[in-house]
N, C-alpha and C. Protein backbone atom coordinates (compact mmCIF):
# COMPACT_ATOMS: atom_id res chain seq x y z
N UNK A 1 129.75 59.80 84.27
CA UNK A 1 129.70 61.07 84.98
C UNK A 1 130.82 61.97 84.44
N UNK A 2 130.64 62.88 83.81
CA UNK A 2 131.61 64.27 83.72
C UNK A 2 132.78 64.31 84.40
N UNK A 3 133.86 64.10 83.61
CA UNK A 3 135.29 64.01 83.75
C UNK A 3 135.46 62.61 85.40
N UNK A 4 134.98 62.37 85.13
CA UNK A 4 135.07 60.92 86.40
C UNK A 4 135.17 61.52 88.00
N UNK A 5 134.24 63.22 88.21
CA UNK A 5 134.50 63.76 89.53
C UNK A 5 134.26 62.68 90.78
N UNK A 6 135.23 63.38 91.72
CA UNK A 6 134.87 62.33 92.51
C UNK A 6 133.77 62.74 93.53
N UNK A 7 133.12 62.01 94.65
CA UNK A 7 131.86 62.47 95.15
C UNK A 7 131.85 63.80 95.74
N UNK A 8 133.13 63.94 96.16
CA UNK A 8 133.20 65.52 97.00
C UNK A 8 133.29 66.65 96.35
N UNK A 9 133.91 66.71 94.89
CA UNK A 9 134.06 67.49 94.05
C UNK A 9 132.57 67.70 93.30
N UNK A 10 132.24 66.30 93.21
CA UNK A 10 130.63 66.63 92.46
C UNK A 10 129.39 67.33 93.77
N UNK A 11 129.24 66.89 94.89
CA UNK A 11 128.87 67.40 95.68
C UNK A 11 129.39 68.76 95.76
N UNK A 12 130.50 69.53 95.84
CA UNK A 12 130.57 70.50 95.94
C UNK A 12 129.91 71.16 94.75
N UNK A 13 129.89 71.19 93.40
CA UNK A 13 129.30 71.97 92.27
C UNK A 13 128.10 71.82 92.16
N UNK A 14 127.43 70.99 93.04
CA UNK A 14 125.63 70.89 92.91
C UNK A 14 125.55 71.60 93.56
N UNK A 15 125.91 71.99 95.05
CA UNK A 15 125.43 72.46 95.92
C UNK A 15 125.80 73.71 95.55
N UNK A 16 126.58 74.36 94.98
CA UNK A 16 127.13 75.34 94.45
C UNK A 16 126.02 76.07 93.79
N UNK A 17 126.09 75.17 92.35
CA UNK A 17 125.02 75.81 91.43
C UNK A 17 123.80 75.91 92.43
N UNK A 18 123.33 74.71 93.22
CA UNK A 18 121.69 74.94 94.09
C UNK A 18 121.92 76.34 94.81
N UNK A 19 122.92 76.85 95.40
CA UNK A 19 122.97 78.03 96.34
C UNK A 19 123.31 79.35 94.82
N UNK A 20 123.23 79.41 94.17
CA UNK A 20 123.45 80.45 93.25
C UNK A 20 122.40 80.47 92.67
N UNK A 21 121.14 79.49 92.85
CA UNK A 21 120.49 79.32 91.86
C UNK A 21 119.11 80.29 92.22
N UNK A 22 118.73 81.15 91.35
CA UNK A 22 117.67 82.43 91.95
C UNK A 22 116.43 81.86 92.27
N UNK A 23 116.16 82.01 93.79
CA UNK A 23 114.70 81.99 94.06
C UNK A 23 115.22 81.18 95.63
N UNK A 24 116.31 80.21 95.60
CA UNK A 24 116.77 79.78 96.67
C UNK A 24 117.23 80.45 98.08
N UNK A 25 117.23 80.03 99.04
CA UNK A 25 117.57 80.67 100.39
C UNK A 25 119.07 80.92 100.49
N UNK A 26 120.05 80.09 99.33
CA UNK A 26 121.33 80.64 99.41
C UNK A 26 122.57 79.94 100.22
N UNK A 27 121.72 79.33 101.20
CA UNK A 27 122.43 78.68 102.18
C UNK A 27 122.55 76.84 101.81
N UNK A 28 123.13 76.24 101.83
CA UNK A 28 123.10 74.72 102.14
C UNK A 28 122.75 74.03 103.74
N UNK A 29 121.84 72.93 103.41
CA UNK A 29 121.71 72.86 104.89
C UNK A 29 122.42 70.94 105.11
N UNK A 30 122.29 70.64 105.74
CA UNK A 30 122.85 69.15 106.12
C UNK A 30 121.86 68.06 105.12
N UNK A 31 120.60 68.64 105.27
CA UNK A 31 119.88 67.43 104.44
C UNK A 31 119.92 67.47 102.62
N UNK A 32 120.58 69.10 102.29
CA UNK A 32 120.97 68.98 100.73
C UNK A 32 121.97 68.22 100.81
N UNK A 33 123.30 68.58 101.04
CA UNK A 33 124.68 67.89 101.62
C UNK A 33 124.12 66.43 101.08
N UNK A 34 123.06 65.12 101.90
CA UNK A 34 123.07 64.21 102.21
C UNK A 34 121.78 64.38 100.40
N UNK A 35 121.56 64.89 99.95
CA UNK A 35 120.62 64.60 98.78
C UNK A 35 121.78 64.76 97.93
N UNK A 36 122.88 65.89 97.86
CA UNK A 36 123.98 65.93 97.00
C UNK A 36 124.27 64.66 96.39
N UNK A 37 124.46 64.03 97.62
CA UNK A 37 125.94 62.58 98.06
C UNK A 37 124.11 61.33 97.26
N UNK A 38 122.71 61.35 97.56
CA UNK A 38 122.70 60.53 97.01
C UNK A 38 122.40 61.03 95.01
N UNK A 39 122.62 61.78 94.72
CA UNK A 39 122.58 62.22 93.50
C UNK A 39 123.65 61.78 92.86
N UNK A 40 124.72 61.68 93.28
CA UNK A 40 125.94 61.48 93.43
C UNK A 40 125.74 59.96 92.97
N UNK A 41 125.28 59.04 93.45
CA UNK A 41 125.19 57.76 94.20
C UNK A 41 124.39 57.35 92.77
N UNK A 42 123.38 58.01 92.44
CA UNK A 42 122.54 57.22 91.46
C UNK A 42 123.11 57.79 89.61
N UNK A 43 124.11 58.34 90.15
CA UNK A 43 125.32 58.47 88.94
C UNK A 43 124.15 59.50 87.71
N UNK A 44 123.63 60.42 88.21
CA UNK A 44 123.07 61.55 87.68
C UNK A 44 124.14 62.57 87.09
N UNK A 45 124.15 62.97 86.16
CA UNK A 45 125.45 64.03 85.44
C UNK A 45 125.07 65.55 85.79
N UNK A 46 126.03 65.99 86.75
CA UNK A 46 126.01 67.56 86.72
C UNK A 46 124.95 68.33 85.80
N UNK A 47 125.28 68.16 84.44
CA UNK A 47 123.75 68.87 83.65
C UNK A 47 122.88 68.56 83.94
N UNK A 48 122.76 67.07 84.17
CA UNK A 48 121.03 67.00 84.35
C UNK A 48 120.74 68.05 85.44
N UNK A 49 121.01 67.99 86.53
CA UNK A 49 121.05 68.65 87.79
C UNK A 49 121.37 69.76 87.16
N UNK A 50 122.42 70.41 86.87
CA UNK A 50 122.35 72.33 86.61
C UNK A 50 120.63 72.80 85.56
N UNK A 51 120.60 71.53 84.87
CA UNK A 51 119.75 72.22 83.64
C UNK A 51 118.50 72.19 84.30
N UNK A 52 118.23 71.07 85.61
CA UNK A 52 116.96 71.27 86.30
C UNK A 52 117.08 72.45 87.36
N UNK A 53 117.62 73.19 87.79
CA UNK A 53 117.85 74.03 88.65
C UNK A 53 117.70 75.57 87.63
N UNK A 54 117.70 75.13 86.16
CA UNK A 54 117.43 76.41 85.28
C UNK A 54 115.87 76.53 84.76
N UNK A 55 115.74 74.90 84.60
CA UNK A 55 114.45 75.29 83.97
C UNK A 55 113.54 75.48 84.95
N UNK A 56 113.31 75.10 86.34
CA UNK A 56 112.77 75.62 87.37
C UNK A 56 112.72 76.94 87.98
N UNK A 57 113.80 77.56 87.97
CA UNK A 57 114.55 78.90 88.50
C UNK A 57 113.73 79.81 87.36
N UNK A 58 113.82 79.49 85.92
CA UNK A 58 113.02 80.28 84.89
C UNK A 58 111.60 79.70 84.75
N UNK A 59 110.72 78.58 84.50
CA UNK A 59 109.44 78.79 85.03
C UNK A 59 109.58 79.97 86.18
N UNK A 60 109.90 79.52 87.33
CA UNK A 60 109.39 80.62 88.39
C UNK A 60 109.30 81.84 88.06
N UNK A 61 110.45 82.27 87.10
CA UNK A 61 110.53 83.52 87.19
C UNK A 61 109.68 84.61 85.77
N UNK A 62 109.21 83.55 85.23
CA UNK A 62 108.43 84.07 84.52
C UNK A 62 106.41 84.16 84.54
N UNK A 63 106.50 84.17 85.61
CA UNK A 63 105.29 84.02 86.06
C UNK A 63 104.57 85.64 85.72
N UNK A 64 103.17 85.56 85.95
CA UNK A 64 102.50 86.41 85.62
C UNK A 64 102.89 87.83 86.99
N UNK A 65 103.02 89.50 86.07
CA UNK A 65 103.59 89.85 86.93
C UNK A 65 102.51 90.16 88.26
N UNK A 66 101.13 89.72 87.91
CA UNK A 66 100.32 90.18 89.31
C UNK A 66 99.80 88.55 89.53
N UNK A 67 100.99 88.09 89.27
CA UNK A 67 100.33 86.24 90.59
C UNK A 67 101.04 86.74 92.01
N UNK A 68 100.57 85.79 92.94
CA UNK A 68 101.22 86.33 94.55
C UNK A 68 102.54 86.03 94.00
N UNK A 69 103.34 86.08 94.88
CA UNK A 69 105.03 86.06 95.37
C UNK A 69 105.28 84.56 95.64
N UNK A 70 106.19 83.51 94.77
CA UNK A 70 106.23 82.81 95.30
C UNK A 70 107.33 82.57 97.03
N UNK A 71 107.17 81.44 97.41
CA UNK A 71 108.19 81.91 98.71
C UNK A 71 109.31 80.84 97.90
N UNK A 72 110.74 81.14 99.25
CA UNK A 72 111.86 80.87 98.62
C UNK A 72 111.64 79.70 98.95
N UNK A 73 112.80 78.78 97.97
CA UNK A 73 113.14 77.59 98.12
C UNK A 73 113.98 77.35 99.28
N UNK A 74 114.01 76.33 100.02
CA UNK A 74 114.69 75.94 101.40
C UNK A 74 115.47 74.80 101.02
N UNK A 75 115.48 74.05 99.98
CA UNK A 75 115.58 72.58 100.03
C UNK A 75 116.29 72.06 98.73
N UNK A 76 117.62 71.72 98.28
CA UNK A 76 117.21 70.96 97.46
C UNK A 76 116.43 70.04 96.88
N UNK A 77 115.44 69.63 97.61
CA UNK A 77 114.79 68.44 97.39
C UNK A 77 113.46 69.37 96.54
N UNK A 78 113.27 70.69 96.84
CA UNK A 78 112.54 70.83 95.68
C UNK A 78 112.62 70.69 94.29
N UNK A 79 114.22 70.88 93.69
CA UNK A 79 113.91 70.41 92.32
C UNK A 79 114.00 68.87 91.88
N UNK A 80 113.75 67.94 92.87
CA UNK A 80 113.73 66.70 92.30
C UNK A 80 112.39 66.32 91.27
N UNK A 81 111.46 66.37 91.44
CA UNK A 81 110.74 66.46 90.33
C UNK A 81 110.85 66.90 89.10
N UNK A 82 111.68 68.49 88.85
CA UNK A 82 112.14 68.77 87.79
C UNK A 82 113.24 67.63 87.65
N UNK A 83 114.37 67.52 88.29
CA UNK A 83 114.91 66.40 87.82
C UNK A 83 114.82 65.25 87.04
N UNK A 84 114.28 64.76 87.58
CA UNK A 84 113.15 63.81 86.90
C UNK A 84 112.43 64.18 85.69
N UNK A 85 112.10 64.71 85.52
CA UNK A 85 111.59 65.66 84.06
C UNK A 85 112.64 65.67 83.11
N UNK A 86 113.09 66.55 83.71
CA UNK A 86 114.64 66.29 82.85
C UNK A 86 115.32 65.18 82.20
N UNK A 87 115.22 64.26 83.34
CA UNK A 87 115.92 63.03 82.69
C UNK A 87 115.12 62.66 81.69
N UNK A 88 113.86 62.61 81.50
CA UNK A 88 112.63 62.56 80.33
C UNK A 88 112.62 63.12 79.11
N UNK A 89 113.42 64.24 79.49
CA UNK A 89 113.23 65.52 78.46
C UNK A 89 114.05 64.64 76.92
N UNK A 90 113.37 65.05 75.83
CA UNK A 90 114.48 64.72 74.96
C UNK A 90 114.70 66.17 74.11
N UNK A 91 115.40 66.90 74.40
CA UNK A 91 115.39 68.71 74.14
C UNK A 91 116.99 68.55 73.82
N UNK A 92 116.93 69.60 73.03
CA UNK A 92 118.64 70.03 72.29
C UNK A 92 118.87 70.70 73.41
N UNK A 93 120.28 70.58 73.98
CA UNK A 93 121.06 70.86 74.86
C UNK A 93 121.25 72.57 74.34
N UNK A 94 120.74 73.17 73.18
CA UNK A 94 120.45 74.71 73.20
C UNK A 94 119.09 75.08 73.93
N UNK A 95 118.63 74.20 74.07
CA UNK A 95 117.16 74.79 75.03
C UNK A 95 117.86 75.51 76.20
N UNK A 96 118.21 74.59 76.89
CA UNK A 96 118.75 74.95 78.16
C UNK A 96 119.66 76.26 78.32
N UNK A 97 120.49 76.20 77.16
CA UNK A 97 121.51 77.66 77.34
C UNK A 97 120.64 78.65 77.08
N UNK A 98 119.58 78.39 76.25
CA UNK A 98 118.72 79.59 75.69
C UNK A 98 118.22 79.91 77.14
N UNK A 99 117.95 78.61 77.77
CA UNK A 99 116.98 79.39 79.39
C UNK A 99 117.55 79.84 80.32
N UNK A 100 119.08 79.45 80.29
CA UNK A 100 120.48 80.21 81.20
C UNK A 100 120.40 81.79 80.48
N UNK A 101 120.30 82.48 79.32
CA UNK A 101 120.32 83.43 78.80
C UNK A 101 119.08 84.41 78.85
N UNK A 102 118.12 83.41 79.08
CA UNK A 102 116.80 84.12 79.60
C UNK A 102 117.00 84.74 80.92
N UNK A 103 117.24 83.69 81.89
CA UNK A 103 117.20 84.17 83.45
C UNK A 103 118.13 84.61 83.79
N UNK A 104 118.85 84.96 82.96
CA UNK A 104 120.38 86.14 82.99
C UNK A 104 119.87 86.90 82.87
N UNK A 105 119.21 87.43 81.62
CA UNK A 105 118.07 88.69 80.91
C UNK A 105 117.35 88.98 82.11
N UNK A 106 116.65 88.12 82.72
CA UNK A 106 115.85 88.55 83.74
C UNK A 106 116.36 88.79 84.85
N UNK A 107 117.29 88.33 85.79
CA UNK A 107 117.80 89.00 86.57
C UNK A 107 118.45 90.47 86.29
N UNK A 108 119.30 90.52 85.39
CA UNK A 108 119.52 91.91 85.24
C UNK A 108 118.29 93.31 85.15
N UNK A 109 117.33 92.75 84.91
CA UNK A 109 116.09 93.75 84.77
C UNK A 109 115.55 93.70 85.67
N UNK A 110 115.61 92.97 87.37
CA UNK A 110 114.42 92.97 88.19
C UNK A 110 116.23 93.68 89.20
């Protein structure tokens, strides 16, 4: 795990990035908190987790501009599937900045 954080420090920067992350409700609730701590637990690395919270956040946001609206995310527990993906993925660690630079691009324009 990334610099040997300890659980409270790593819990704090997931939940961090999850509440910054566009499309989310913003808020943390008790049951992310307790998904943090087991993310934490199954010794998952901060990137995996930031880079699934990007490539999700950008799918969404590149959707067609006349599909409905999606609604917001409530949960960390929605990107566990991307998670999981992720851990699958075998992609150059420039994919991901390229898609942090996308949904930068795109927030500034909407």
């Amino acid at each position: 795990m990334e610099n040997d954080l300890n659980q409270k420090d790593y819990m704090r920067q997931v939940l961090e990035a999850y509440r910054k992350t566009p499309g989310t409700i913003g808020t943390v609730r008790r049951a992310d908190r307790l998904l943090a701590a087991q993310l934490y637990q199954r010794g998952l690395s901060l990137r995996v987790i930031e880079n699934a919270l990007v490539l999700a956040a950008t799918r969404r946001s590149i959707r067609p501009v006349d599909a409905p609206p999606l609604g917001t995310i409530r949960s960390l527990a929605y990107f566990l599937p991307v998670i999981e993906e992720v851990l699958q993925l075998r992609v150059s660690p420039d994919y991901f900045n390229y898609l942090r630079h996308k949904l930068a691009r795109i927030a500034t324009t909407r």
